[in-house]
PDB file of N, CA and C in Angstrom:
ATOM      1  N   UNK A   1      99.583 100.142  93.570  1.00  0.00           N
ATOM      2  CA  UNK A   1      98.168 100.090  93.839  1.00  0.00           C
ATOM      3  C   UNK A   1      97.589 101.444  93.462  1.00  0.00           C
ATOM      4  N   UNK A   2      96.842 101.614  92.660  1.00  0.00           N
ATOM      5  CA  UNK A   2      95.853 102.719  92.282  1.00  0.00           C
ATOM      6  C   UNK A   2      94.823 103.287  93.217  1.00  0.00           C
ATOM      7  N   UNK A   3      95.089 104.443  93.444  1.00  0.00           N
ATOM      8  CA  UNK A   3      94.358 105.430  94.472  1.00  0.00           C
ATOM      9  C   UNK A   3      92.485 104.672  94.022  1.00  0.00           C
ATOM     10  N   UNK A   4      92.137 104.485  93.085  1.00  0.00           N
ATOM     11  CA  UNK A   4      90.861 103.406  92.940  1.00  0.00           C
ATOM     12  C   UNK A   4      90.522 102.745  93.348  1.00  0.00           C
ATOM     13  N   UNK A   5      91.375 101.335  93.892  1.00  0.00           N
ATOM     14  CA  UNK A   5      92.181 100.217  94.504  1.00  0.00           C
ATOM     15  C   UNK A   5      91.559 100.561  95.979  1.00  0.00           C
ATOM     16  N   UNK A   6      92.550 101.496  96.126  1.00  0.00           N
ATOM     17  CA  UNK A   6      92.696 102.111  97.822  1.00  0.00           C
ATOM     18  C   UNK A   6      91.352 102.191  98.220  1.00  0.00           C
ATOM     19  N   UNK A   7      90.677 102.881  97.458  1.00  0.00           N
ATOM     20  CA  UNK A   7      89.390 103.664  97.978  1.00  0.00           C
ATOM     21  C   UNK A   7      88.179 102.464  98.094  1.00  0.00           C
ATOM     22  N   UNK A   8      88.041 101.346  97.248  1.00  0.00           N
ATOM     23  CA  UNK A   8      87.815 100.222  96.911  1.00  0.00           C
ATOM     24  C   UNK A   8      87.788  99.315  98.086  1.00  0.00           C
ATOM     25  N   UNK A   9      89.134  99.354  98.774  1.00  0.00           N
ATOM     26  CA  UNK A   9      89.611  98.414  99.923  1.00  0.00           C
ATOM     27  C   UNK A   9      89.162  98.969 101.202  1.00  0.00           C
ATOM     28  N   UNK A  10      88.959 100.618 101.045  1.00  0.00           N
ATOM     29  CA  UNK A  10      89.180 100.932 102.411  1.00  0.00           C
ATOM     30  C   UNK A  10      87.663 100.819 102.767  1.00  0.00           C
ATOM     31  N   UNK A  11      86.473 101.276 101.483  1.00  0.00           N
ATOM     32  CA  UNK A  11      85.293 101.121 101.542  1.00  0.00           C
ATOM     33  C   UNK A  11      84.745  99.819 101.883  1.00  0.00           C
ATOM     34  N   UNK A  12      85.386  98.964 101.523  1.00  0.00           N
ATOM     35  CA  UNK A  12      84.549  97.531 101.563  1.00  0.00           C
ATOM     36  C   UNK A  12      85.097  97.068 103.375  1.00  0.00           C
ATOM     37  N   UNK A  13      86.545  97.648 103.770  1.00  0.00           N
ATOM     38  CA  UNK A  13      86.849  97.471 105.123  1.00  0.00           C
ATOM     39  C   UNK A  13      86.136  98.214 106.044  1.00  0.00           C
ATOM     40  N   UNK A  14      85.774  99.663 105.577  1.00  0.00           N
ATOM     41  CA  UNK A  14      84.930 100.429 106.410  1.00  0.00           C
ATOM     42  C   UNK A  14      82.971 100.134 106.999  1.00  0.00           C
ATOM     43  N   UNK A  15      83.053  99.654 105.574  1.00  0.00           N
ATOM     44  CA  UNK A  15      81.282  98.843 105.690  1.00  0.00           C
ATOM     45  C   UNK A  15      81.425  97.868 105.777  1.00  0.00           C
ATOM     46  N   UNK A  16      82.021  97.002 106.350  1.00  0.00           N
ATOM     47  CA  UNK A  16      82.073  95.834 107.105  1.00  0.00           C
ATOM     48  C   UNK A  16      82.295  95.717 108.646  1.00  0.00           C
ATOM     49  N   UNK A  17      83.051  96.589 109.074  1.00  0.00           N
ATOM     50  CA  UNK A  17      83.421  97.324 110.511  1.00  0.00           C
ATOM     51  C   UNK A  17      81.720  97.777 110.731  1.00  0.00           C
ATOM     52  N   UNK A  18      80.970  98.770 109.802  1.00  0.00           N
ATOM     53  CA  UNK A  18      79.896  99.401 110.587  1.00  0.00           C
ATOM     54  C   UNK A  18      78.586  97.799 110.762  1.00  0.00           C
ATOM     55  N   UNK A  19      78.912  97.661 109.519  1.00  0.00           N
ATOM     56  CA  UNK A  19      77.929  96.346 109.424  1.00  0.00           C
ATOM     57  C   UNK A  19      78.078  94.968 111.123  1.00  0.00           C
ATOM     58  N   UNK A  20      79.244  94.648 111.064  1.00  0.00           N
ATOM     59  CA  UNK A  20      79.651  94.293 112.297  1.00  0.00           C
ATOM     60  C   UNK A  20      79.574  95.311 113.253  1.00  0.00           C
ATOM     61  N   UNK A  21      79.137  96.145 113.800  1.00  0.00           N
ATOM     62  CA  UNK A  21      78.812  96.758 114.703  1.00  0.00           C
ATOM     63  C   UNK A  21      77.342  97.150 115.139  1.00  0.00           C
ATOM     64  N   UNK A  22      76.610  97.102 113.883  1.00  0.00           N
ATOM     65  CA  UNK A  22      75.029  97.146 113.636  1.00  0.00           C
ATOM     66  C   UNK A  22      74.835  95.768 114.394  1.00  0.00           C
ATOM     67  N   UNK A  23      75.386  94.848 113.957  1.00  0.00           N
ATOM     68  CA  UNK A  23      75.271  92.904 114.710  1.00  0.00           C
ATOM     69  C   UNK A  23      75.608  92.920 115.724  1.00  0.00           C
ATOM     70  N   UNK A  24      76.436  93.802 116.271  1.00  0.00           N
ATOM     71  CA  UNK A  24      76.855  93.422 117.592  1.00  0.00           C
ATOM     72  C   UNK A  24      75.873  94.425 118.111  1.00  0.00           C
ATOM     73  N   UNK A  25      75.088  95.675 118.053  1.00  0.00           N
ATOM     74  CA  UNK A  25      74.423  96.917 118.699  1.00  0.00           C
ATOM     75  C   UNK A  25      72.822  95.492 118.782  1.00  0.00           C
ATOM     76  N   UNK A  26      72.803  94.534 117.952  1.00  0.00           N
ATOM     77  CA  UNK A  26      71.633  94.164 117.693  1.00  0.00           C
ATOM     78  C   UNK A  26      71.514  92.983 117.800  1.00  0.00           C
ATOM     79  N   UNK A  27      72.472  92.217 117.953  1.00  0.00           N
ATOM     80  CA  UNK A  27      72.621  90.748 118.506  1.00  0.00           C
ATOM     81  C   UNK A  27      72.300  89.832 116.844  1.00  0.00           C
ATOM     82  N   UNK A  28      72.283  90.372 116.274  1.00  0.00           N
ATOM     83  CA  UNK A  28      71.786  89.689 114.655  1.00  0.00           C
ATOM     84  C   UNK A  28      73.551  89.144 114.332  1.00  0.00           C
ATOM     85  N   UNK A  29      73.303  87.700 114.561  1.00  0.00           N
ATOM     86  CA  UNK A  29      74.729  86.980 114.455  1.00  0.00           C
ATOM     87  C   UNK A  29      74.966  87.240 112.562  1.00  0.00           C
ATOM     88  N   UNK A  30      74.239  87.332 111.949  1.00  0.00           N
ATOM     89  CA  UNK A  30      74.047  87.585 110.240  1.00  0.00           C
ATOM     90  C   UNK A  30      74.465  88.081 109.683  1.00  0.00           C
ATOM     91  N   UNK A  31      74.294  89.638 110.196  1.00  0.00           N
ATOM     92  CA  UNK A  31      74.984  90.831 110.289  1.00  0.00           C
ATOM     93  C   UNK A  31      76.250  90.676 110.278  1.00  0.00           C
ATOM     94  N   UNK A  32      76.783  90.603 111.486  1.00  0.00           N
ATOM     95  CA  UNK A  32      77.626  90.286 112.147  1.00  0.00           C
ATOM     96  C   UNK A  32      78.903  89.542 111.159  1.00  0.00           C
ATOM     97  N   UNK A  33      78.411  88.570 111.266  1.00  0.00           N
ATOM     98  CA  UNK A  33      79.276  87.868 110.138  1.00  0.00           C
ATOM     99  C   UNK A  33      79.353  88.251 108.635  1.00  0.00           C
ATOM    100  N   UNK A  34      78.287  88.978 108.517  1.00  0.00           N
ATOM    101  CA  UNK A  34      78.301  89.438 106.500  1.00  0.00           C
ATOM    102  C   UNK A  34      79.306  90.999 107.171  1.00  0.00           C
ATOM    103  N   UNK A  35      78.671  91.843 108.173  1.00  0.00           N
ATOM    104  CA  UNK A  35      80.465  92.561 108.488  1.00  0.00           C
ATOM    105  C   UNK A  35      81.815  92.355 108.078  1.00  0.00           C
ATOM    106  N   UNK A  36      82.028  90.987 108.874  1.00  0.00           N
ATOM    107  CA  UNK A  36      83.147  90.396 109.109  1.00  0.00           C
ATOM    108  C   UNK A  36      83.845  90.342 107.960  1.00  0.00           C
ATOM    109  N   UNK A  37      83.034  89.211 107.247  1.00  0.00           N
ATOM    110  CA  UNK A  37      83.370  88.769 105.559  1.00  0.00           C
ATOM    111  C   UNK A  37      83.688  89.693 104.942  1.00  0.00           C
ATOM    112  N   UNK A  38      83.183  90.919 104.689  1.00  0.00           N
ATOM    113  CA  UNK A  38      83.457  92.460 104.184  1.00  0.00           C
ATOM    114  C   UNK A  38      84.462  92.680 104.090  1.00  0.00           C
ATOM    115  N   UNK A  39      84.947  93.119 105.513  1.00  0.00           N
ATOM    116  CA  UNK A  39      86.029  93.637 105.937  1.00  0.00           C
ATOM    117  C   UNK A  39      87.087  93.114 105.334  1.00  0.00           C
ATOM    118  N   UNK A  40      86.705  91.258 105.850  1.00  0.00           N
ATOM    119  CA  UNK A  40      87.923  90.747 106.018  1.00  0.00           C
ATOM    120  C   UNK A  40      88.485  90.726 104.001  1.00  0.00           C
ATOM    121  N   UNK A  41      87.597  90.517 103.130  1.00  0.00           N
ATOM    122  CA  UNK A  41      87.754  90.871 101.733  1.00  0.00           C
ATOM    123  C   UNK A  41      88.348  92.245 101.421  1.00  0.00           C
ATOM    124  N   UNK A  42      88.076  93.116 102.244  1.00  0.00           N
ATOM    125  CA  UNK A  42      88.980  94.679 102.168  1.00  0.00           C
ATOM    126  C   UNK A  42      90.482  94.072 102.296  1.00  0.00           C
ATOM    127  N   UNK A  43      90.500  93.579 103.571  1.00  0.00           N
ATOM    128  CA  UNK A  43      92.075  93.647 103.950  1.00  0.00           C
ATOM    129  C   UNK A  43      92.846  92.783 102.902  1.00  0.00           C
ATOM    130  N   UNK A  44      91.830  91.397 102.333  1.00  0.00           N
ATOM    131  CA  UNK A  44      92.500  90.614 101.721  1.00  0.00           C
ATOM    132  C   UNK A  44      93.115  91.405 100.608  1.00  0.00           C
ATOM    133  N   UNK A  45      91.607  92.379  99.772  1.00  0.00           N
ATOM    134  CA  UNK A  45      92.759  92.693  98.737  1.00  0.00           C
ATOM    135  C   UNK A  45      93.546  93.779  98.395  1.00  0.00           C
ATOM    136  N   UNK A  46      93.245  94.319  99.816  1.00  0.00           N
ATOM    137  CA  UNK A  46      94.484  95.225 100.410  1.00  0.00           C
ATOM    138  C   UNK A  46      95.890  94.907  99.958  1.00  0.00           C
ATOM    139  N   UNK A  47      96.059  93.902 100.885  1.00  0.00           N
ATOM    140  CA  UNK A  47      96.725  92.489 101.189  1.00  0.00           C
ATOM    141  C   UNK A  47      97.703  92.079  99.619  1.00  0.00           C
ATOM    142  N   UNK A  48      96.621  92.028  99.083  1.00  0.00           N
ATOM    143  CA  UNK A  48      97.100  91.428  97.649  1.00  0.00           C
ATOM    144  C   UNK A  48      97.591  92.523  96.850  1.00  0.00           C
ATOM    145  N   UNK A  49      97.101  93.835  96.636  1.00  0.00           N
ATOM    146  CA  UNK A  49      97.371  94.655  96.241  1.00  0.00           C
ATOM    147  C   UNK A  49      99.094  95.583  96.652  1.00  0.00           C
ATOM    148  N   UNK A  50      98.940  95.313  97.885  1.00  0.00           N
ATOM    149  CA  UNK A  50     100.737  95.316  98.459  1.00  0.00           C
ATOM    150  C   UNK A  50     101.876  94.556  97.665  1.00  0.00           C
ATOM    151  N   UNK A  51     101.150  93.110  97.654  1.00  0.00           N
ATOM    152  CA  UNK A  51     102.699  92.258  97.164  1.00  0.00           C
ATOM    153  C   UNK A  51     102.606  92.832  95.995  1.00  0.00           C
ATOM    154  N   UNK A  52     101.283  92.904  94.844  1.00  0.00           N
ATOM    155  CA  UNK A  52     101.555  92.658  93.559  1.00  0.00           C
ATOM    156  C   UNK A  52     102.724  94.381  93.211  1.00  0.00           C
ATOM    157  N   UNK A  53     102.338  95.553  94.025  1.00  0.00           N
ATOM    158  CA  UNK A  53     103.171  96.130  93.925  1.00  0.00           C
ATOM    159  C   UNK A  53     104.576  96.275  94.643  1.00  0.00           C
ATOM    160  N   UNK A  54     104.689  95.268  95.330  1.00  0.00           N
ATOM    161  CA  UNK A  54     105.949  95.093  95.538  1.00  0.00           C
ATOM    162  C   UNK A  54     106.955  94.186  94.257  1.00  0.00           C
ATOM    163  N   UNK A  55     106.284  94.041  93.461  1.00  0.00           N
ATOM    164  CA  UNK A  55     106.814  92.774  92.522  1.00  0.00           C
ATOM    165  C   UNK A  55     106.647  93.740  91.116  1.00  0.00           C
ATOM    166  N   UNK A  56     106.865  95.090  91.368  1.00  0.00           N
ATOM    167  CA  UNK A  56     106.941  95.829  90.054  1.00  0.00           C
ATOM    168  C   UNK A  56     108.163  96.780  89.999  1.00  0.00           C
TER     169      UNK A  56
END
């Protein structure tokens, strides 16, 4: 995984955490969930980025 990659994953996990926290400080279920989705797309291609370098 390329230090690019990393920075990529950790950003899209990090502004999804604040974004979900703006929804929860504000009750905006919207938010909240476009957070979530964020994040949860960080970890995925976190996630993905692990195996494919495990398979090199």
């Amino acid at each position: 995984m390329g230090i690019d990659d990393k920075i990529e994953n950790t950003k899209d996990q990090l502004a999804g955490k604040a974004k979900g926290a703006a929804g929860d400080a504000t009750d905006d279920e919207d938010l909240q969930a476009e957070g979530q989705a964020q994040e949860t797309k960080g970890d995925l291609k976190a996630a993905g980025e692990k195996v494919k370098d495990a398979f090199k």
